[in-house]
Protein backbone atom coordinates (compact mmCIF):
# COMPACT_ATOMS: atom_id res chain seq x y z
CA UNK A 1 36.18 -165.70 34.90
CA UNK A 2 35.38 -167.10 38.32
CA UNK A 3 38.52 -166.84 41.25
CA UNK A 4 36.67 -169.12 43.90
CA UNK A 5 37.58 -170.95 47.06
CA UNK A 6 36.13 -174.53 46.81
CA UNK A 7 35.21 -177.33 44.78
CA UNK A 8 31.39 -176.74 45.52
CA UNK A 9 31.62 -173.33 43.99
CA UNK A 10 33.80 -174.58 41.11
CA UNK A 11 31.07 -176.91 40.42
CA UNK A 12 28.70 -174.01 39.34
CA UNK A 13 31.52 -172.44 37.30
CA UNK A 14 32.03 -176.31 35.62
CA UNK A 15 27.97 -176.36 34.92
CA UNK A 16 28.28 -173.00 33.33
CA UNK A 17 31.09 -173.55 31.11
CA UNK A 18 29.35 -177.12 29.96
CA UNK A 19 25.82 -174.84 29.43
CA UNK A 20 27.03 -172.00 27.52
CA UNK A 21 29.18 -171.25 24.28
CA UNK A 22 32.07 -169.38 26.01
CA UNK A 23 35.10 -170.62 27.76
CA UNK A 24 35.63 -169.93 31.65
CA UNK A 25 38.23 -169.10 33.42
CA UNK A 26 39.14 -170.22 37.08
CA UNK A 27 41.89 -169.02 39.07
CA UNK A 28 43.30 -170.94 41.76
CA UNK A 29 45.80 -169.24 44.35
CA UNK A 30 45.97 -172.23 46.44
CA UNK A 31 48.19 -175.34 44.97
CA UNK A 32 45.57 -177.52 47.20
CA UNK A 33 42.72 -175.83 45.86
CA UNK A 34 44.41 -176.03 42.23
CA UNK A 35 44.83 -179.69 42.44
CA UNK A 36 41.19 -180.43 43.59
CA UNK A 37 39.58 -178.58 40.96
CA UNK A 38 42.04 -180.16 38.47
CA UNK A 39 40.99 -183.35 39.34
CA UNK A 40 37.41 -182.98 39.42
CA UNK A 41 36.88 -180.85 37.30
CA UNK A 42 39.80 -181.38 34.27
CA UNK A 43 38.25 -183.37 31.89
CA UNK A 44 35.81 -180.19 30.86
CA UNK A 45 39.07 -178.25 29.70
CA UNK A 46 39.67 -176.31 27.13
CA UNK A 47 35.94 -175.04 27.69
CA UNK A 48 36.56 -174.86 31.77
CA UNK A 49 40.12 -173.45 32.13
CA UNK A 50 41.82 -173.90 35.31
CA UNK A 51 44.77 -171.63 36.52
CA UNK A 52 47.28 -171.86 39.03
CA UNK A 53 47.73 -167.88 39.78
CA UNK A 54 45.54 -165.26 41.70
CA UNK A 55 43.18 -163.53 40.11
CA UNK A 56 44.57 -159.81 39.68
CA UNK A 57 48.03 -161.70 38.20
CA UNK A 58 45.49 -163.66 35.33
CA UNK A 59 43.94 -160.45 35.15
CA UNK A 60 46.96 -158.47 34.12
CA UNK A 61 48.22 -160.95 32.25
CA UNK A 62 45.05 -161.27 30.20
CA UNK A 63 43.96 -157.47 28.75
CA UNK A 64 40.74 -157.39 27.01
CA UNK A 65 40.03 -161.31 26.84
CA UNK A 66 36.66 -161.14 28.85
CA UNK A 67 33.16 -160.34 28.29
CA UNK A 68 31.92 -160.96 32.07
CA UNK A 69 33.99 -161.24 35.34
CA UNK A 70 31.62 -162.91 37.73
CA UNK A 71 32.79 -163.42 41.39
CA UNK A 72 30.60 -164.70 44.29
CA UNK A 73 32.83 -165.85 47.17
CA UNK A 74 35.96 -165.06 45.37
CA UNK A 75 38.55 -162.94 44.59
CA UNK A 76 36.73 -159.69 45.33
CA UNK A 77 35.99 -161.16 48.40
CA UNK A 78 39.81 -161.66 49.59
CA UNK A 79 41.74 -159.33 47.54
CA UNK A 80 42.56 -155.77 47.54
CA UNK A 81 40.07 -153.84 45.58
CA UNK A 82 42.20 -151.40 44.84
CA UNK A 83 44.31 -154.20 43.18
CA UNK A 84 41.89 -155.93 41.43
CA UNK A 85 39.47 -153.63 40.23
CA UNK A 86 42.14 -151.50 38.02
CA UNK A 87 43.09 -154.75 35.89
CA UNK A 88 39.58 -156.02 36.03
CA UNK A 89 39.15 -152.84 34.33
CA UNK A 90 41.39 -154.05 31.89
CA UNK A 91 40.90 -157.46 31.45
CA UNK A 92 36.83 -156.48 29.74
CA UNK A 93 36.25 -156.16 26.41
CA UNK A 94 35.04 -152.70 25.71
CA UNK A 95 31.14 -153.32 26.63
CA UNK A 96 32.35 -156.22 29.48
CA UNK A 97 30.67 -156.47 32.37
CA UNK A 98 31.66 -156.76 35.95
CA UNK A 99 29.00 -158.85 38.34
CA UNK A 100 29.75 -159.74 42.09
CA UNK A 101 27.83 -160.14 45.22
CA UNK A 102 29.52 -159.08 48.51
CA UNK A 103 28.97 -160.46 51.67
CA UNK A 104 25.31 -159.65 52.86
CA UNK A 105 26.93 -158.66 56.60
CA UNK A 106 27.68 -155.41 55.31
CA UNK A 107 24.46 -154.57 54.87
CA UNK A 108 24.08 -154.66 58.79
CA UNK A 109 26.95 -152.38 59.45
CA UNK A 110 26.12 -148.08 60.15
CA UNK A 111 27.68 -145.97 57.60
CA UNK A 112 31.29 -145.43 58.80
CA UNK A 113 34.18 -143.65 57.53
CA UNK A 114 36.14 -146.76 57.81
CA UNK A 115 37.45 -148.36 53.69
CA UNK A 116 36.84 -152.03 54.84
CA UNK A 117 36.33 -153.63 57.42
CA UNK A 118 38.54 -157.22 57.87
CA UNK A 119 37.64 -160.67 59.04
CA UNK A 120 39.55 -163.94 59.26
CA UNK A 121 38.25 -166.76 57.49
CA UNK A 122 39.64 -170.59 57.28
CA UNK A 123 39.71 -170.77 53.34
CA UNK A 124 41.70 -173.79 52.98
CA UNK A 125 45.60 -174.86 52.80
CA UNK A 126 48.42 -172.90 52.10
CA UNK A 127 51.61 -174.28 49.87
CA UNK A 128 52.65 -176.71 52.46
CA UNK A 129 49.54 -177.90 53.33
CA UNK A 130 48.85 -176.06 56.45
CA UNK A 131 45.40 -174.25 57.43
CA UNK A 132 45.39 -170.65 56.75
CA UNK A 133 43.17 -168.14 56.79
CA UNK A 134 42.65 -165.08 54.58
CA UNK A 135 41.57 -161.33 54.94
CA UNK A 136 38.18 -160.95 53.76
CA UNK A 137 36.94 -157.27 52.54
CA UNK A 138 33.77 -156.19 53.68
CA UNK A 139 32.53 -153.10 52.47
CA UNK A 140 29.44 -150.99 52.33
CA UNK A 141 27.87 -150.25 49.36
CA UNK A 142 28.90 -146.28 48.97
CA UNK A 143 32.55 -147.68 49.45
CA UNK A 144 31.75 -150.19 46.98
CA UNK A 145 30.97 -147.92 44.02
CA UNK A 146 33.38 -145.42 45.17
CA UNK A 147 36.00 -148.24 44.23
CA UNK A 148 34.72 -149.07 41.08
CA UNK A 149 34.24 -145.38 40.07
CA UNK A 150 38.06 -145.06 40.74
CA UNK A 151 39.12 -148.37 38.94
CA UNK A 152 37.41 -146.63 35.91
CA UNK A 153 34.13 -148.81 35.77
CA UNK A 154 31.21 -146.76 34.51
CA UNK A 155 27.46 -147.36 34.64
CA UNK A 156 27.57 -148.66 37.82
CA UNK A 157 24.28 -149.92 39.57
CA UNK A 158 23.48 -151.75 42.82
CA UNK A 159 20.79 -154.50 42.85
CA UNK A 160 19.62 -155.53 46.22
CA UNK A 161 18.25 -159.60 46.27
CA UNK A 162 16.00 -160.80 48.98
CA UNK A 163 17.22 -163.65 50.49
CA UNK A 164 14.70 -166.17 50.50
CA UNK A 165 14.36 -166.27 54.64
CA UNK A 166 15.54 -164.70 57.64
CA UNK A 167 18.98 -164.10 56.22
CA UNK A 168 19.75 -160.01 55.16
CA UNK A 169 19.47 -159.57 52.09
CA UNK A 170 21.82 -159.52 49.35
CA UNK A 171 23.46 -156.90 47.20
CA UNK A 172 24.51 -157.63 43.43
CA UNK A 173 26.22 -155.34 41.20
């Protein structure tokens, strides 16, 4: 399952589900965002399965029906990890596996007390078709497997990715 924010990212997640023998999942919390993918991306259903719903509600609604959760840019980005992570939890078939990169900017930040930190980002249109913009969780890596640890993921390990240039480098877990 892939919650992301754009069609360029759904086109990975429509590669992938053309390329392997499993189905994917795609939640869309945006009716604009919905719509696009729909439309460029419909014709690869029932492999490529798009939903209208955030990604914690498909999550609940959906226990044990995944192998991987795989989120770059998505949902773990701009919800609650204290919401999602629990029913993520859930959602894996005994075995599953949870992979996500954060954003690499939190590898710049000092070791704080602080849980998050927020940002604003433009991520697209809301119901009526006005701009809005979306909290986006940034957090280091100790808060980061705290998280997990208490959403009841186990064997958790932290991959750090160079970056291929002058940008920092990224974390993957």
């Amino acid at each position: 399952m892939r919650p992301s924010q754009g069609p360029g990212v759904d086109r990975i997640r429509a590669t992938t589900s053309a390329t392997i023998s499993a189905g994917v999942s795609v939640p869309k919390v945006s009716p604009g965002q919905y719509e696009i993918a729909s439309g460029l991306f419909g014709h690869l259903a029932p492999r490529l399965r798009i939903v209208s719903c955030d990604a914690a509600s498909h999550l609940k609604a959906t226990p044990g029906a995944y192998d991987v959760l795989y989120s770059v840019f998505g949902a773990l980005d701009f919800t609650d990890p204290r919401e999602l992570l629990p029913v993520a939890v859930t959602a894996l078939r005994p075995g599953g596996q949870l992979a996500f990169s954060p954003p690499p900017c939190a590898l710049r930040r000092r070791r704080s007390r602080a849980a998050r930190c927020r940002g604003r980002l433009c991520t697209g249109k809301d119901s009526r078709g006005e701009a809005t913009t979306m909290n986006r969780w940034v957090l280091q890596e100790h808060v980061w497997v705290k998280v997990l640890d208490e959403a009841g993921f186990t064997g958790i390990s932290v991959d750090i990715l160079p970056s291929g240039g002058r940008a920092p480098r990224a974390h993957c877990w």
